[in-house]
PDB file of N, CA and C in Angstrom:
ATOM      1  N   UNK A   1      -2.081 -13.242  13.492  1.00  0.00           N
ATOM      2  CA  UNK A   1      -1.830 -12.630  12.202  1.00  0.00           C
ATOM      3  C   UNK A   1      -0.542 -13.225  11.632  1.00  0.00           C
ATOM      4  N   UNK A   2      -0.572 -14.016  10.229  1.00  0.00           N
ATOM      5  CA  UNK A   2       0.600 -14.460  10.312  1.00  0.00           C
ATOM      6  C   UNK A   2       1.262 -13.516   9.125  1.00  0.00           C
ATOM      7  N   UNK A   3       2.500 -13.988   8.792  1.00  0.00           N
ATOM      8  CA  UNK A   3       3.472 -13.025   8.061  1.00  0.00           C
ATOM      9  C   UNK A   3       3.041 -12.186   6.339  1.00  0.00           C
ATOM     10  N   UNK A   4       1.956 -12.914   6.017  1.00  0.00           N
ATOM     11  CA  UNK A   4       1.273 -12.202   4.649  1.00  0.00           C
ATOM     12  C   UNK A   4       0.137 -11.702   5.180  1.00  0.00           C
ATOM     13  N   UNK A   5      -0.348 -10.835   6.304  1.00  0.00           N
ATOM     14  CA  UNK A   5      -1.039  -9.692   6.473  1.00  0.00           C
ATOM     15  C   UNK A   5      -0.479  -9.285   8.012  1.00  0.00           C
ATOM     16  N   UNK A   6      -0.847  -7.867   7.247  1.00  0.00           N
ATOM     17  CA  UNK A   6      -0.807  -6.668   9.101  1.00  0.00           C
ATOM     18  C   UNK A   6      -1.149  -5.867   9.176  1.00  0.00           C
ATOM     19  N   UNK A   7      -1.825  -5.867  10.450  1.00  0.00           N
ATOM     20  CA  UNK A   7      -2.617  -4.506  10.563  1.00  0.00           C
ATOM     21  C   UNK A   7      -2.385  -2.999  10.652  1.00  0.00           C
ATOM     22  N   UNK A   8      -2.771  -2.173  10.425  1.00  0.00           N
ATOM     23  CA  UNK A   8      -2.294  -0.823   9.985  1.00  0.00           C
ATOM     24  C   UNK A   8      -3.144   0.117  10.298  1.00  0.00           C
ATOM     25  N   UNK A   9      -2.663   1.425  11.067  1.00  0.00           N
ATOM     26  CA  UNK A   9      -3.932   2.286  11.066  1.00  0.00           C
ATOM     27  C   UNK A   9      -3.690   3.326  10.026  1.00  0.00           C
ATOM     28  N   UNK A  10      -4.807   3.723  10.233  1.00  0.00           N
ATOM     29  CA  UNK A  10      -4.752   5.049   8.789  1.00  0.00           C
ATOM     30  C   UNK A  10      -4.756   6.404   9.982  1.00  0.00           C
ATOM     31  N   UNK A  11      -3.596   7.077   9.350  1.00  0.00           N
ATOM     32  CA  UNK A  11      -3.602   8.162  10.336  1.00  0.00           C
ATOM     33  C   UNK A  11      -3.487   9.433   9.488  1.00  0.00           C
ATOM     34  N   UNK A  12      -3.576  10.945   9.890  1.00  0.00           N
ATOM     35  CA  UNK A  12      -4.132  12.060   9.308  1.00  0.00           C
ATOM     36  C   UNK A  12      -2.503  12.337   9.213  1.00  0.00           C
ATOM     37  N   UNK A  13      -2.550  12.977   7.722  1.00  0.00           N
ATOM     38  CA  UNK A  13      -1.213  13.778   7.322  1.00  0.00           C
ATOM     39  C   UNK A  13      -1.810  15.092   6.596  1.00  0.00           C
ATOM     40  N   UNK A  14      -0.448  15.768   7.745  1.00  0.00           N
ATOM     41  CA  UNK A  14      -0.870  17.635   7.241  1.00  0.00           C
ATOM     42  C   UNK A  14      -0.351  18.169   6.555  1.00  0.00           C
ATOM     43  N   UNK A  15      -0.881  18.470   5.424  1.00  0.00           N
ATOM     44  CA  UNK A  15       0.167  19.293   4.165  1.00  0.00           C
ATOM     45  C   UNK A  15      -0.633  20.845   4.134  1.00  0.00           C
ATOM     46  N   UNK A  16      -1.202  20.554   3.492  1.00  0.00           N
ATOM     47  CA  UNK A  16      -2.143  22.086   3.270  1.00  0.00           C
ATOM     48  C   UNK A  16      -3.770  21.516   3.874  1.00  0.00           C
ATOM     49  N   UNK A  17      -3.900  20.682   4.225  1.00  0.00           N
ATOM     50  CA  UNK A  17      -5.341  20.250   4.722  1.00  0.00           C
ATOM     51  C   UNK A  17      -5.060  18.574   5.412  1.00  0.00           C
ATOM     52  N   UNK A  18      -5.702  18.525   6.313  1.00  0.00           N
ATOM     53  CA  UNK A  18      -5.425  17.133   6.571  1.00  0.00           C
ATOM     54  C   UNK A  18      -6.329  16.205   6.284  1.00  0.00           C
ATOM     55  N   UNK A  19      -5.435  14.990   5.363  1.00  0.00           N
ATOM     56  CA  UNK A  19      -5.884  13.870   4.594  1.00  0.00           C
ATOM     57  C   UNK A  19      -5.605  12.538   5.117  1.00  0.00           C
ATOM     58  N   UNK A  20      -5.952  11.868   4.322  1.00  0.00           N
ATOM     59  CA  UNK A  20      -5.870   9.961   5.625  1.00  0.00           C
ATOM     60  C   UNK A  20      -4.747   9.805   4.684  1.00  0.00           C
ATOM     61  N   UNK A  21      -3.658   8.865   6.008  1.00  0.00           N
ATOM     62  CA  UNK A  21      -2.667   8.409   4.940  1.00  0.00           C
ATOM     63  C   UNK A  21      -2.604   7.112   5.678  1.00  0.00           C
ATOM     64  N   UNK A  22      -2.193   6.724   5.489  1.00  0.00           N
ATOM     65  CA  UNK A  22      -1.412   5.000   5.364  1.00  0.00           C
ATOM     66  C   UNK A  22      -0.084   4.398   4.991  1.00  0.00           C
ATOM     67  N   UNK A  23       0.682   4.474   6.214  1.00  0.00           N
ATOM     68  CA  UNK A  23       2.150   4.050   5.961  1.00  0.00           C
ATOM     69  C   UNK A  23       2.567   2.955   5.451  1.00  0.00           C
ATOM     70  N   UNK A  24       3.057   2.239   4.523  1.00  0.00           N
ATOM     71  CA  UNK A  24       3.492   1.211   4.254  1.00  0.00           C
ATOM     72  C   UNK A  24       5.099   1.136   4.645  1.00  0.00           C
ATOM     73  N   UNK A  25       5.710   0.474   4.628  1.00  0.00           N
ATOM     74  CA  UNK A  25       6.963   0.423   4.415  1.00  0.00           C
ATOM     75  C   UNK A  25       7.680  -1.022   5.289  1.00  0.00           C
ATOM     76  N   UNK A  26       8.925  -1.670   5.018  1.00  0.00           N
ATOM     77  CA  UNK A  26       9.183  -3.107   5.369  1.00  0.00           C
ATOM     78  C   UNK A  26       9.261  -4.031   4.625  1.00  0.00           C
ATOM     79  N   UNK A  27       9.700  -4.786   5.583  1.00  0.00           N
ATOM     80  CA  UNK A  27      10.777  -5.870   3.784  1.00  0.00           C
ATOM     81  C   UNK A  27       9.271  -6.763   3.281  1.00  0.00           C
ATOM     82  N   UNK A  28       8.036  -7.039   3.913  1.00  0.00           N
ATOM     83  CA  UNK A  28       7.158  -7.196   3.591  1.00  0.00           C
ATOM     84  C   UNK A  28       6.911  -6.505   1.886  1.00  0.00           C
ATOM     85  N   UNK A  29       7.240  -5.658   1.912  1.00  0.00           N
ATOM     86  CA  UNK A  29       6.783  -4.981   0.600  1.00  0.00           C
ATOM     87  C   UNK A  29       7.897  -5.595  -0.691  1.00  0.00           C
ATOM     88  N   UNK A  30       8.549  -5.594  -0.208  1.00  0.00           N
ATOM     89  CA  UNK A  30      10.225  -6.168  -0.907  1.00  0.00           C
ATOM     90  C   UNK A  30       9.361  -7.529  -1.503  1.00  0.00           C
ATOM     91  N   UNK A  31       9.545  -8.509  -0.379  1.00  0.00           N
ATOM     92  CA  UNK A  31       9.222  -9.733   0.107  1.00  0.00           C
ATOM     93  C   UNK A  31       7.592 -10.146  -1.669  1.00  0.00           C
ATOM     94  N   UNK A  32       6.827  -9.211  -1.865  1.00  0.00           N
ATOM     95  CA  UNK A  32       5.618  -9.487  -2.636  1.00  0.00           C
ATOM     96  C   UNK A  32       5.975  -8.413  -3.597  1.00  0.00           C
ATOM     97  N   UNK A  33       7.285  -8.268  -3.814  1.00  0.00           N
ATOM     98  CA  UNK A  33       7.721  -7.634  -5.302  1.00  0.00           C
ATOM     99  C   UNK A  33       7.726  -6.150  -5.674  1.00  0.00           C
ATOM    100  N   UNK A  34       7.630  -5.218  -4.249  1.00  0.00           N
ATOM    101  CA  UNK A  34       7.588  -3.683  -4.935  1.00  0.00           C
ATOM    102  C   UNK A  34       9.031  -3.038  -4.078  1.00  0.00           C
ATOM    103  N   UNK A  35       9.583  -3.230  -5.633  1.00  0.00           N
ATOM    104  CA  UNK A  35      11.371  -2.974  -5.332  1.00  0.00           C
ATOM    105  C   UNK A  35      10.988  -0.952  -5.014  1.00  0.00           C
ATOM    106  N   UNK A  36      11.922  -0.798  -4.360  1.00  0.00           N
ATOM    107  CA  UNK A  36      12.481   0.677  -4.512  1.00  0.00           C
ATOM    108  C   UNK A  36      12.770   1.418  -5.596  1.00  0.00           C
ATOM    109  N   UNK A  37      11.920   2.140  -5.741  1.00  0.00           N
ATOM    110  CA  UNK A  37      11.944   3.133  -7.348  1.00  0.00           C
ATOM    111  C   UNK A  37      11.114   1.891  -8.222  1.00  0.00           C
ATOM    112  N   UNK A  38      10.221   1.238  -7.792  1.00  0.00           N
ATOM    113  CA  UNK A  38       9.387   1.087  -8.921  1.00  0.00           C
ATOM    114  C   UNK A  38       8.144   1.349  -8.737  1.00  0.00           C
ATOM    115  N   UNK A  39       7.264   1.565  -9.909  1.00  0.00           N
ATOM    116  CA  UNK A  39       5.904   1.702 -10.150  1.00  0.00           C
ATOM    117  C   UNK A  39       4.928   0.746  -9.587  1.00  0.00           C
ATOM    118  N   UNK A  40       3.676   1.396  -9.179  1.00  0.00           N
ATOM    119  CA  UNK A  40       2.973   0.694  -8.578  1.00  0.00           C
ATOM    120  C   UNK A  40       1.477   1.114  -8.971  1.00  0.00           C
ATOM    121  N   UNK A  41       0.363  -0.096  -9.070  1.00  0.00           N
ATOM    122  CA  UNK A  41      -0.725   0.452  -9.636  1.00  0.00           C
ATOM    123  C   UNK A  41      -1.742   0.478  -8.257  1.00  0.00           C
ATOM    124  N   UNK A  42      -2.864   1.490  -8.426  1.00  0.00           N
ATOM    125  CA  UNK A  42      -3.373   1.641  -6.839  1.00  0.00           C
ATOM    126  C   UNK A  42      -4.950   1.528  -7.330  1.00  0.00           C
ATOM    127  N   UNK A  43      -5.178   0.507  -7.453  1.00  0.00           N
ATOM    128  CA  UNK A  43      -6.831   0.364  -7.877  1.00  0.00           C
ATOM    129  C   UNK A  43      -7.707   0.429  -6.158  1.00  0.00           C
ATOM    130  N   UNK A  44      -9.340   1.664  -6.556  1.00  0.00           N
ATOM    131  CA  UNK A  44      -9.439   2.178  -4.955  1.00  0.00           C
ATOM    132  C   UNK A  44     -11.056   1.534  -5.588  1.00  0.00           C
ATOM    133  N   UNK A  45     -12.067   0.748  -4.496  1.00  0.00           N
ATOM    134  CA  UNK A  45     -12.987   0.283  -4.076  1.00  0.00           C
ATOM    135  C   UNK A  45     -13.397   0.943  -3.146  1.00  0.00           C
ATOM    136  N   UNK A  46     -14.627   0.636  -3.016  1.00  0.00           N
ATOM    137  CA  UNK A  46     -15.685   1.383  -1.435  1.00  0.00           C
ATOM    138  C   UNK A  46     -14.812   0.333  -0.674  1.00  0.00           C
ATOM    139  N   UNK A  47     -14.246   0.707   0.452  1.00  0.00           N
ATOM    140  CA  UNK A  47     -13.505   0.062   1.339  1.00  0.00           C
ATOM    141  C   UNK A  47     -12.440  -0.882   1.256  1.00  0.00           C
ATOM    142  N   UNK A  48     -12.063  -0.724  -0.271  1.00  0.00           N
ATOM    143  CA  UNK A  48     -10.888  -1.693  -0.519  1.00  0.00           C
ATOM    144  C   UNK A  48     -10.019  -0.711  -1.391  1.00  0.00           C
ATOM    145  N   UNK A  49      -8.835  -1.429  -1.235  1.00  0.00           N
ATOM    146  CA  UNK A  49      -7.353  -0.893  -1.948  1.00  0.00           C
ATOM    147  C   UNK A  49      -6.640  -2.067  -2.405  1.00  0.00           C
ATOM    148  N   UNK A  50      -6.178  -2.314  -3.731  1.00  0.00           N
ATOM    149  CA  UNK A  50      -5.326  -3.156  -4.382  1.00  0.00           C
ATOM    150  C   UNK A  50      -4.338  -2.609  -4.684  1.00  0.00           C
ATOM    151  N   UNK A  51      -3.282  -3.070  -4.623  1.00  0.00           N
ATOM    152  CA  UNK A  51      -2.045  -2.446  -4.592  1.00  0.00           C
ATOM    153  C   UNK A  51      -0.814  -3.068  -5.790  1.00  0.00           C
ATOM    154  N   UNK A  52      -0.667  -2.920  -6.382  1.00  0.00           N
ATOM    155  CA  UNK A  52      -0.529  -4.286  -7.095  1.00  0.00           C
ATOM    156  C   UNK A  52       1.225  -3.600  -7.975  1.00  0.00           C
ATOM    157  N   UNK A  53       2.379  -4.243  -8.234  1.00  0.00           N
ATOM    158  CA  UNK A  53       3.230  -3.822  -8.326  1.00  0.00           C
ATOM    159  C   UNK A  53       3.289  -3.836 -10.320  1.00  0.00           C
ATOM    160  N   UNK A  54       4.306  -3.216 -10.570  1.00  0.00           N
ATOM    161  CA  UNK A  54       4.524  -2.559 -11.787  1.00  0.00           C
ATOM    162  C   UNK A  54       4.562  -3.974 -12.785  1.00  0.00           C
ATOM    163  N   UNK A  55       3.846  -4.464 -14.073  1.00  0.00           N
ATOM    164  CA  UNK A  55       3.542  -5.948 -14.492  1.00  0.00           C
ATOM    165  C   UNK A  55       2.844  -6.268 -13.563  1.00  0.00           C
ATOM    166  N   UNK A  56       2.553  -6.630 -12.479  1.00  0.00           N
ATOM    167  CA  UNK A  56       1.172  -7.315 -12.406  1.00  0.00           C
ATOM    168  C   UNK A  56      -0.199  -7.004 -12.416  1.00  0.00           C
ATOM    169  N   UNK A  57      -0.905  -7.883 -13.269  1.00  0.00           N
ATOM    170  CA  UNK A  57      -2.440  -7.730 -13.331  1.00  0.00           C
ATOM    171  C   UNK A  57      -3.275  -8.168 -12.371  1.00  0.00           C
ATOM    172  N   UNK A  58      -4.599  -7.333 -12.122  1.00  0.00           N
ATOM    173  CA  UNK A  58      -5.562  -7.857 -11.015  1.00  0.00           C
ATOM    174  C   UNK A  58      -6.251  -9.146 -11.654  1.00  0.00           C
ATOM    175  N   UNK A  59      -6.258 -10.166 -10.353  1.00  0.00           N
ATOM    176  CA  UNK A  59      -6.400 -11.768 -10.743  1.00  0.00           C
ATOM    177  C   UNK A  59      -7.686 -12.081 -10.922  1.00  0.00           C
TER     178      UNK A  59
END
């Protein structure tokens, strides 16, 4: 696996019901442009997630 992907599990977070979450976090995220305190757009597919930071458009 080299440094522009990694694997991740989706694990259950309990608030009032438990839901799938997915941790992100790491200079990885820095690194492909999603600064701290900015916006982020979350386009959701049958089995896919685009993630795409605040100005950029899906390609």
């Amino acid at each position: 696996m080299n440094k522009q992907s990694r694997k991740l599990t989706v694990v259950r977070h309990f608030s009032h019901k438990p839901v799938a979450s997915l941790p992100l976090k790491g200079q990885l995220l820095e690194e492909a442009g999603f600064k701290v305190g900015s916006q982020v757009n979350v386009i959701v597919r049958k089995g896919c997630l685009v993630i795409l930071a605040s100005g950029a458009s899906e390609g």
